[in-house]
PDB file of N, CA and C in Angstrom:
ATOM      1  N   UNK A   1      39.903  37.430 -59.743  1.00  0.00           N
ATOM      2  CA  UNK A   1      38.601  37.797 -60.268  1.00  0.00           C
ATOM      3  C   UNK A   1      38.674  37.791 -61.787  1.00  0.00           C
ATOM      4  N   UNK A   2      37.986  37.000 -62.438  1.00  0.00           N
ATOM      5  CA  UNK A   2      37.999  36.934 -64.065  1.00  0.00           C
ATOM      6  C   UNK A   2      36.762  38.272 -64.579  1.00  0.00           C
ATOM      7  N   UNK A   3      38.100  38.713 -65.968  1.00  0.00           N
ATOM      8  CA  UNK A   3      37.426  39.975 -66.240  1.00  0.00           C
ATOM      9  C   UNK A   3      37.958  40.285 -67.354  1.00  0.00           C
ATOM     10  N   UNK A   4      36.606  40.571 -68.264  1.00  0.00           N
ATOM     11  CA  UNK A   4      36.539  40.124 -70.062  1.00  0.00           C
ATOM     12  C   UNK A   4      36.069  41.933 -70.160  1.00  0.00           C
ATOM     13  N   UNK A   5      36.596  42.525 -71.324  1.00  0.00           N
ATOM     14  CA  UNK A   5      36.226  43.525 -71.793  1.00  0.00           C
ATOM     15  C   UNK A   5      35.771  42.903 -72.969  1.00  0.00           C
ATOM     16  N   UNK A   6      34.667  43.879 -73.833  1.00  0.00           N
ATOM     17  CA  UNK A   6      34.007  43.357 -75.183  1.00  0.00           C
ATOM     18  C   UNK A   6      33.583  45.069 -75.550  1.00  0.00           C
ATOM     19  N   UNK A   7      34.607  45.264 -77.130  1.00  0.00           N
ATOM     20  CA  UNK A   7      34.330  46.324 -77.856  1.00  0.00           C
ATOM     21  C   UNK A   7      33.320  46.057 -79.062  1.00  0.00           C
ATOM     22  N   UNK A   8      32.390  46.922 -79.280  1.00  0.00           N
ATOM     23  CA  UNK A   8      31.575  46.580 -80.579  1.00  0.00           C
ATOM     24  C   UNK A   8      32.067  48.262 -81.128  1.00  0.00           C
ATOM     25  N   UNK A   9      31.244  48.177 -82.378  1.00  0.00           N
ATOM     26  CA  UNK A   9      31.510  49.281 -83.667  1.00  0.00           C
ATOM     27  C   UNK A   9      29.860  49.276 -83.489  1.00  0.00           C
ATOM     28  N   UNK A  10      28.633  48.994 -82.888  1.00  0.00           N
ATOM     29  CA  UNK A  10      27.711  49.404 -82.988  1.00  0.00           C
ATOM     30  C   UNK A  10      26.852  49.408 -81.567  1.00  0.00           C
ATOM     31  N   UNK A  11      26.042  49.875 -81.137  1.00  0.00           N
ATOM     32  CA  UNK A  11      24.970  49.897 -80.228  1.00  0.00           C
ATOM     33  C   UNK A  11      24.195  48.300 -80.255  1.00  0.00           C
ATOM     34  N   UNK A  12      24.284  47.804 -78.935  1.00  0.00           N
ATOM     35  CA  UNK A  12      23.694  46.691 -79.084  1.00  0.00           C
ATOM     36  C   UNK A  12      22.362  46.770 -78.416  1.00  0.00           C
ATOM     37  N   UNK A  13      21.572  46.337 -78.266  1.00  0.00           N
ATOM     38  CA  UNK A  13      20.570  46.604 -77.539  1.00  0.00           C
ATOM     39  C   UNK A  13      20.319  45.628 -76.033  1.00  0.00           C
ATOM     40  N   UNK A  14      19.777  45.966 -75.474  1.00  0.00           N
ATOM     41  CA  UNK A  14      19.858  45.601 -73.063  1.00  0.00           C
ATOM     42  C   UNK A  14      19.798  43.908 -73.659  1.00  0.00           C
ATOM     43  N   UNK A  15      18.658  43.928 -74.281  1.00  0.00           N
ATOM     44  CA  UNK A  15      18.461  42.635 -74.333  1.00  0.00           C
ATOM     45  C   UNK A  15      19.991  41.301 -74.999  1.00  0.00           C
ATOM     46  N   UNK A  16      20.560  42.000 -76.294  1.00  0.00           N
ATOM     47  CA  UNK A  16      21.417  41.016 -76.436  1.00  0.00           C
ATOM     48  C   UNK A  16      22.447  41.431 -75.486  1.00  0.00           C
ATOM     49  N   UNK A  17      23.191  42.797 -75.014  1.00  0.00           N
ATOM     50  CA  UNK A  17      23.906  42.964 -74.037  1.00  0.00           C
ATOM     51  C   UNK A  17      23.963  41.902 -72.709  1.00  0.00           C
ATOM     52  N   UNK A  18      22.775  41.886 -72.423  1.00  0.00           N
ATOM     53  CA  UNK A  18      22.326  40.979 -71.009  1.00  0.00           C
ATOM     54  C   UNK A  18      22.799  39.334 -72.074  1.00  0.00           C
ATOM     55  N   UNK A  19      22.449  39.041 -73.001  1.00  0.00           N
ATOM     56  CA  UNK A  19      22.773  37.723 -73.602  1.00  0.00           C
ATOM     57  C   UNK A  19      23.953  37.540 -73.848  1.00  0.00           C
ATOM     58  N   UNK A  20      24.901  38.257 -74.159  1.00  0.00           N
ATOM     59  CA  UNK A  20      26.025  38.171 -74.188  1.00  0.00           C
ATOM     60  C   UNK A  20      26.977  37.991 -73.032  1.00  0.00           C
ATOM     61  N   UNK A  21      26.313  38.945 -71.958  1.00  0.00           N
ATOM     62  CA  UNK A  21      27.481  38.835 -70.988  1.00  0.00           C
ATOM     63  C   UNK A  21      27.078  37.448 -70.025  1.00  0.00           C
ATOM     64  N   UNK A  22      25.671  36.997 -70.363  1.00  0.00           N
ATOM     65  CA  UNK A  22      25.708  35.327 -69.537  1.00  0.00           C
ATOM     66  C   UNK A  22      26.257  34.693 -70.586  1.00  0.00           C
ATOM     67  N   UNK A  23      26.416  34.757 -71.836  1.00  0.00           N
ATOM     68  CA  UNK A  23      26.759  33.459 -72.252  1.00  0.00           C
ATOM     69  C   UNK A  23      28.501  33.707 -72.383  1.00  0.00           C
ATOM     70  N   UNK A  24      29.231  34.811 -71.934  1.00  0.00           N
ATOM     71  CA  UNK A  24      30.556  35.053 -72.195  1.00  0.00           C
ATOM     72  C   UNK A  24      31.161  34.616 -70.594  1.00  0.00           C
ATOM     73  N   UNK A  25      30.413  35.036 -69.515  1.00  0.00           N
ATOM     74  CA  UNK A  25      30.696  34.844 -68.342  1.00  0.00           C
ATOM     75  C   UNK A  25      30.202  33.193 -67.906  1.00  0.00           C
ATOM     76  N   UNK A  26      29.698  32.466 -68.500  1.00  0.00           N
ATOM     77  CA  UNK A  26      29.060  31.434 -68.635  1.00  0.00           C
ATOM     78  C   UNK A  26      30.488  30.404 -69.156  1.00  0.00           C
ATOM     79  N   UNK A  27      30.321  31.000 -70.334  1.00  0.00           N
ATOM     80  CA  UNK A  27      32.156  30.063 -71.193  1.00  0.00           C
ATOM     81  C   UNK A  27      33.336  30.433 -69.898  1.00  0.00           C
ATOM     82  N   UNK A  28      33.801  31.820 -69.861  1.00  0.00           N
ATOM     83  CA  UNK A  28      34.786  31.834 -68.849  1.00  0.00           C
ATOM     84  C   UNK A  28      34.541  30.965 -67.356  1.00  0.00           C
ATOM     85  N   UNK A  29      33.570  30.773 -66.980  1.00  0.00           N
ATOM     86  CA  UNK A  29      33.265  30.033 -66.033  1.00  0.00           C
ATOM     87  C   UNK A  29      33.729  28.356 -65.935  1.00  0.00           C
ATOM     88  N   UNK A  30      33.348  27.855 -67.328  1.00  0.00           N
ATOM     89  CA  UNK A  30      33.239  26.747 -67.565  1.00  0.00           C
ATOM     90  C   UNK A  30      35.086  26.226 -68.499  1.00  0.00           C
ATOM     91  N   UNK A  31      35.557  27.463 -68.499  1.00  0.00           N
ATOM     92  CA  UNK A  31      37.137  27.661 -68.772  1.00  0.00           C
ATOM     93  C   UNK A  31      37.995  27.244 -67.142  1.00  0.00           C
ATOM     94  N   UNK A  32      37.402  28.539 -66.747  1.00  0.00           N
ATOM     95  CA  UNK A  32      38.365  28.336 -65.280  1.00  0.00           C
ATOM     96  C   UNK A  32      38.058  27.368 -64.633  1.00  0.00           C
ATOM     97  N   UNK A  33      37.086  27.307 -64.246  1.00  0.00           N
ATOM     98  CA  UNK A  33      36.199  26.328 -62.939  1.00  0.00           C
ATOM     99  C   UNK A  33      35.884  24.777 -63.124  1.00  0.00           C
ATOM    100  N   UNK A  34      35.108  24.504 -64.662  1.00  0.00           N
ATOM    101  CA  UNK A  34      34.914  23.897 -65.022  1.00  0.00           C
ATOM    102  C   UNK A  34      32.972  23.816 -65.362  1.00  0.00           C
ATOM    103  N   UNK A  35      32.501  24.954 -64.779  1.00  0.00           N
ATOM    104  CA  UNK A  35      31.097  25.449 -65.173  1.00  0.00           C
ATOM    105  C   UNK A  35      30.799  26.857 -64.277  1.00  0.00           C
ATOM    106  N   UNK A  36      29.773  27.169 -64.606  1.00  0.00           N
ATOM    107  CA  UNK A  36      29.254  28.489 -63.861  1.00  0.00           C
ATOM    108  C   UNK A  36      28.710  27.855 -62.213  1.00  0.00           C
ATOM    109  N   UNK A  37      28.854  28.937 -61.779  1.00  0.00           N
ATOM    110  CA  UNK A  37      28.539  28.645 -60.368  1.00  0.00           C
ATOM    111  C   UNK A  37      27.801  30.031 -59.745  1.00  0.00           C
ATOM    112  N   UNK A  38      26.861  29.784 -58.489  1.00  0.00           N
ATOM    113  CA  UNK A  38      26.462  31.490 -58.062  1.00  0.00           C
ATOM    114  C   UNK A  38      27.450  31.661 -57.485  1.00  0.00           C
ATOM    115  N   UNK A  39      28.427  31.632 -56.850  1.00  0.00           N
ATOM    116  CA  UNK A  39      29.551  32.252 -55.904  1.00  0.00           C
ATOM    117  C   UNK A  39      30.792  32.413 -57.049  1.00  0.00           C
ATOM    118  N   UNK A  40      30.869  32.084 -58.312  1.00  0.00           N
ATOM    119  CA  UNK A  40      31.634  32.478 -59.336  1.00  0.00           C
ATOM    120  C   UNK A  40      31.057  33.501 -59.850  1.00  0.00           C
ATOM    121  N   UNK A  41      29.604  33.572 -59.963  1.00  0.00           N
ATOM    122  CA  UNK A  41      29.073  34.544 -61.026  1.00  0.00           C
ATOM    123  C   UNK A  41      29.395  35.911 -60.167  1.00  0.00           C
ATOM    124  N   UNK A  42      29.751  35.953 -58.398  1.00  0.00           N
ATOM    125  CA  UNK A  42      29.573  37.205 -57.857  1.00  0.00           C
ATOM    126  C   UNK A  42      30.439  38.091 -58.282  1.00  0.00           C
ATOM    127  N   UNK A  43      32.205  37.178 -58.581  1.00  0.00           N
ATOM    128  CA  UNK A  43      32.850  37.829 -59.186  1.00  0.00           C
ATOM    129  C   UNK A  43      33.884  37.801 -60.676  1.00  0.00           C
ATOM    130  N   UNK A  44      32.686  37.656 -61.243  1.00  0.00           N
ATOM    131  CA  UNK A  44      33.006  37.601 -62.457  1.00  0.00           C
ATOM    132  C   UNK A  44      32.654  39.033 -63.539  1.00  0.00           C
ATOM    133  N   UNK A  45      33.315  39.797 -63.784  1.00  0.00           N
ATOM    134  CA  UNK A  45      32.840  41.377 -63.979  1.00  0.00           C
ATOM    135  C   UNK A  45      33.164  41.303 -65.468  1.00  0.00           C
ATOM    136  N   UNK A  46      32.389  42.018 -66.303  1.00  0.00           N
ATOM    137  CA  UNK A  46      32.544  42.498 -67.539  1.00  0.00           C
ATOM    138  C   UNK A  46      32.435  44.077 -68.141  1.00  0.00           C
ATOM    139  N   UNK A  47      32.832  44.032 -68.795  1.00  0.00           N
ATOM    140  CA  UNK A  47      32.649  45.726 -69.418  1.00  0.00           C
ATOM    141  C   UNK A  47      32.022  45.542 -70.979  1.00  0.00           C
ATOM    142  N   UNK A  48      31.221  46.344 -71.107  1.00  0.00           N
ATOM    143  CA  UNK A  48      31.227  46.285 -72.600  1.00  0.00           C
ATOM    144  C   UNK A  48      31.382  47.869 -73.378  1.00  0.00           C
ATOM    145  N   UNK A  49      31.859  48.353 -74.264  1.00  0.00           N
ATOM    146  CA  UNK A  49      32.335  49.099 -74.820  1.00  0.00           C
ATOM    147  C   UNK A  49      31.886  49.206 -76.248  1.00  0.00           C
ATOM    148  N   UNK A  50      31.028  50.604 -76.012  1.00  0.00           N
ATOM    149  CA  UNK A  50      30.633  51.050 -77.728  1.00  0.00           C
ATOM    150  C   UNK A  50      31.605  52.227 -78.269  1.00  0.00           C
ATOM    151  N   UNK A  51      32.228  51.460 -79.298  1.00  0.00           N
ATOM    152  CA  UNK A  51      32.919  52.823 -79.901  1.00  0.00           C
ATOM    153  C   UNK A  51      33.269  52.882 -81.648  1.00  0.00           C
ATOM    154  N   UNK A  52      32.839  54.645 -81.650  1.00  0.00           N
ATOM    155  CA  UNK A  52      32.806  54.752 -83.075  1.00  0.00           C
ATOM    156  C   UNK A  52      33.374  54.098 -84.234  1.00  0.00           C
ATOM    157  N   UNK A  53      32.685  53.235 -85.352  1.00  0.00           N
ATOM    158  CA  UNK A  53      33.432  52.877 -86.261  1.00  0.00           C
ATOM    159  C   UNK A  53      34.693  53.516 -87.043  1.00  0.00           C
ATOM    160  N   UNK A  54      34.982  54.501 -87.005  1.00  0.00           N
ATOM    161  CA  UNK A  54      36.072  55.463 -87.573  1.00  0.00           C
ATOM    162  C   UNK A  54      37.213  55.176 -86.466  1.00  0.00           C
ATOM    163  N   UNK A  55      36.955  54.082 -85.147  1.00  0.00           N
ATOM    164  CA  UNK A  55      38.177  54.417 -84.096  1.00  0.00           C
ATOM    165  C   UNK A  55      38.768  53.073 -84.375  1.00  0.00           C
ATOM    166  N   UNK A  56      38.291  52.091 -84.953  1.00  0.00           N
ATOM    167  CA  UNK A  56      38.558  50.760 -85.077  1.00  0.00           C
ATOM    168  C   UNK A  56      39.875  50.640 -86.785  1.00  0.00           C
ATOM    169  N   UNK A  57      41.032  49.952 -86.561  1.00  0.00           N
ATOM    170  CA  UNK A  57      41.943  49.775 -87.358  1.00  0.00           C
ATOM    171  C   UNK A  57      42.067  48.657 -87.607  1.00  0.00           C
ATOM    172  N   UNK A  58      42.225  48.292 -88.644  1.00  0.00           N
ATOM    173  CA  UNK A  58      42.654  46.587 -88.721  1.00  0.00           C
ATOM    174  C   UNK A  58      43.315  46.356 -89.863  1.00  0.00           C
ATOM    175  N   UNK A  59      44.789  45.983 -89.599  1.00  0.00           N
ATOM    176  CA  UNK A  59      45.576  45.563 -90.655  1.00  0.00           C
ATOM    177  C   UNK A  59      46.682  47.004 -91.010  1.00  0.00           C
ATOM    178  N   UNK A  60      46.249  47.861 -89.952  1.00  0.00           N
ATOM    179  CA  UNK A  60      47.259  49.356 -90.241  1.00  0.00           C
ATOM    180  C   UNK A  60      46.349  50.275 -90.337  1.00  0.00           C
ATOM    181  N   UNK A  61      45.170  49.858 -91.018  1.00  0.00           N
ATOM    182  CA  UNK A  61      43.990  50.689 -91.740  1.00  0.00           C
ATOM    183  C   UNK A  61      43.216  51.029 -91.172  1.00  0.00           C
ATOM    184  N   UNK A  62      42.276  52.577 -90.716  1.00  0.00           N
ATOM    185  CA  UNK A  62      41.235  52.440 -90.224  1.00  0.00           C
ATOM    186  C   UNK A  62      39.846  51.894 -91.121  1.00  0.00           C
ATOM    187  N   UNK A  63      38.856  51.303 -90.379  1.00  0.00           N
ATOM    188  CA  UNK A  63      37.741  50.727 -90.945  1.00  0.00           C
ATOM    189  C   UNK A  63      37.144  51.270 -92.128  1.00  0.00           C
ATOM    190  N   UNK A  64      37.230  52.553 -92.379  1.00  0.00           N
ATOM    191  CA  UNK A  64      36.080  53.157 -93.196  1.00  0.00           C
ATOM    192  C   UNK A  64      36.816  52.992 -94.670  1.00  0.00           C
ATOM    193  N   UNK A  65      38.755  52.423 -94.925  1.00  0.00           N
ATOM    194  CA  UNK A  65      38.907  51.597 -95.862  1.00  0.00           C
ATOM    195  C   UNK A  65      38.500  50.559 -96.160  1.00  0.00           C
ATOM    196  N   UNK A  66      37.703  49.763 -95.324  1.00  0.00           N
ATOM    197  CA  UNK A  66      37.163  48.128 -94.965  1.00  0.00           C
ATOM    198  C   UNK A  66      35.365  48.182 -95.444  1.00  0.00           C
ATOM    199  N   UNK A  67      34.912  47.232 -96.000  1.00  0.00           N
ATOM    200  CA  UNK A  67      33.605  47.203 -96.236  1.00  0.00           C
ATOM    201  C   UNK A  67      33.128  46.812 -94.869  1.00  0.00           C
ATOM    202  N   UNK A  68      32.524  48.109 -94.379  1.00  0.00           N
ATOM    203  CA  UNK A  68      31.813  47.563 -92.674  1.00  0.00           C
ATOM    204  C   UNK A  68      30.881  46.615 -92.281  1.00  0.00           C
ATOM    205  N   UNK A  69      30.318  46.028 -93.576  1.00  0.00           N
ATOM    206  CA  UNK A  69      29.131  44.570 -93.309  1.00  0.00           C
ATOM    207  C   UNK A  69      30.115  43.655 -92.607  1.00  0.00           C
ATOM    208  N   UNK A  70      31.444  43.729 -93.178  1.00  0.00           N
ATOM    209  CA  UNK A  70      32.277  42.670 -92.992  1.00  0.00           C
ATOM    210  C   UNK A  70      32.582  42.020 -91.463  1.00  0.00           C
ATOM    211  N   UNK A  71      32.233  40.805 -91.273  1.00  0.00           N
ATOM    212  CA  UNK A  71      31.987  40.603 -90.006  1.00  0.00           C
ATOM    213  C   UNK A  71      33.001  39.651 -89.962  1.00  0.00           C
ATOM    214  N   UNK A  72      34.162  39.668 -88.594  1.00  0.00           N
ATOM    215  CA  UNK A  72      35.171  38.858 -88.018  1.00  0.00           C
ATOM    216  C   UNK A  72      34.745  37.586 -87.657  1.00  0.00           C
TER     217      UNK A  72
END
């Protein structure tokens, strides 16, 4: 069963949430399989995860040393 976790540093809203996880489960589909399928999509599970900017480290550092516009 293919299964993607996705952390953000902010609140996303239903609508891009729902856009994200077809177009992430969509790529993994088209990784493994070679495209999306309905009997792939049954088990294809995602999580998504909001958590505080102060919990995120990068480079040793937590974020709030980092200019937070700064996008990966």
């Amino acid at each position: 069963m293919p299964f993607v976790e996705v952390f953000t540093r902010e609140k996303l809203s239903d609508e891009i949430r729902a856009k994200l996880a077809e177009d992430l489960s969509n790529t993994m589909m088209s990784v493994e399989i070679g495209g999306p399928t309905e009997s792939a999509k049954m088990i294809a599970w995602m999580w998504l995860h909001t958590m505080p900017a102060d919990s995120w480290a990068v480079g040793g550092r937590f974020a709030r040393y980092f200019d937070v516009s700064r996008r990966l």
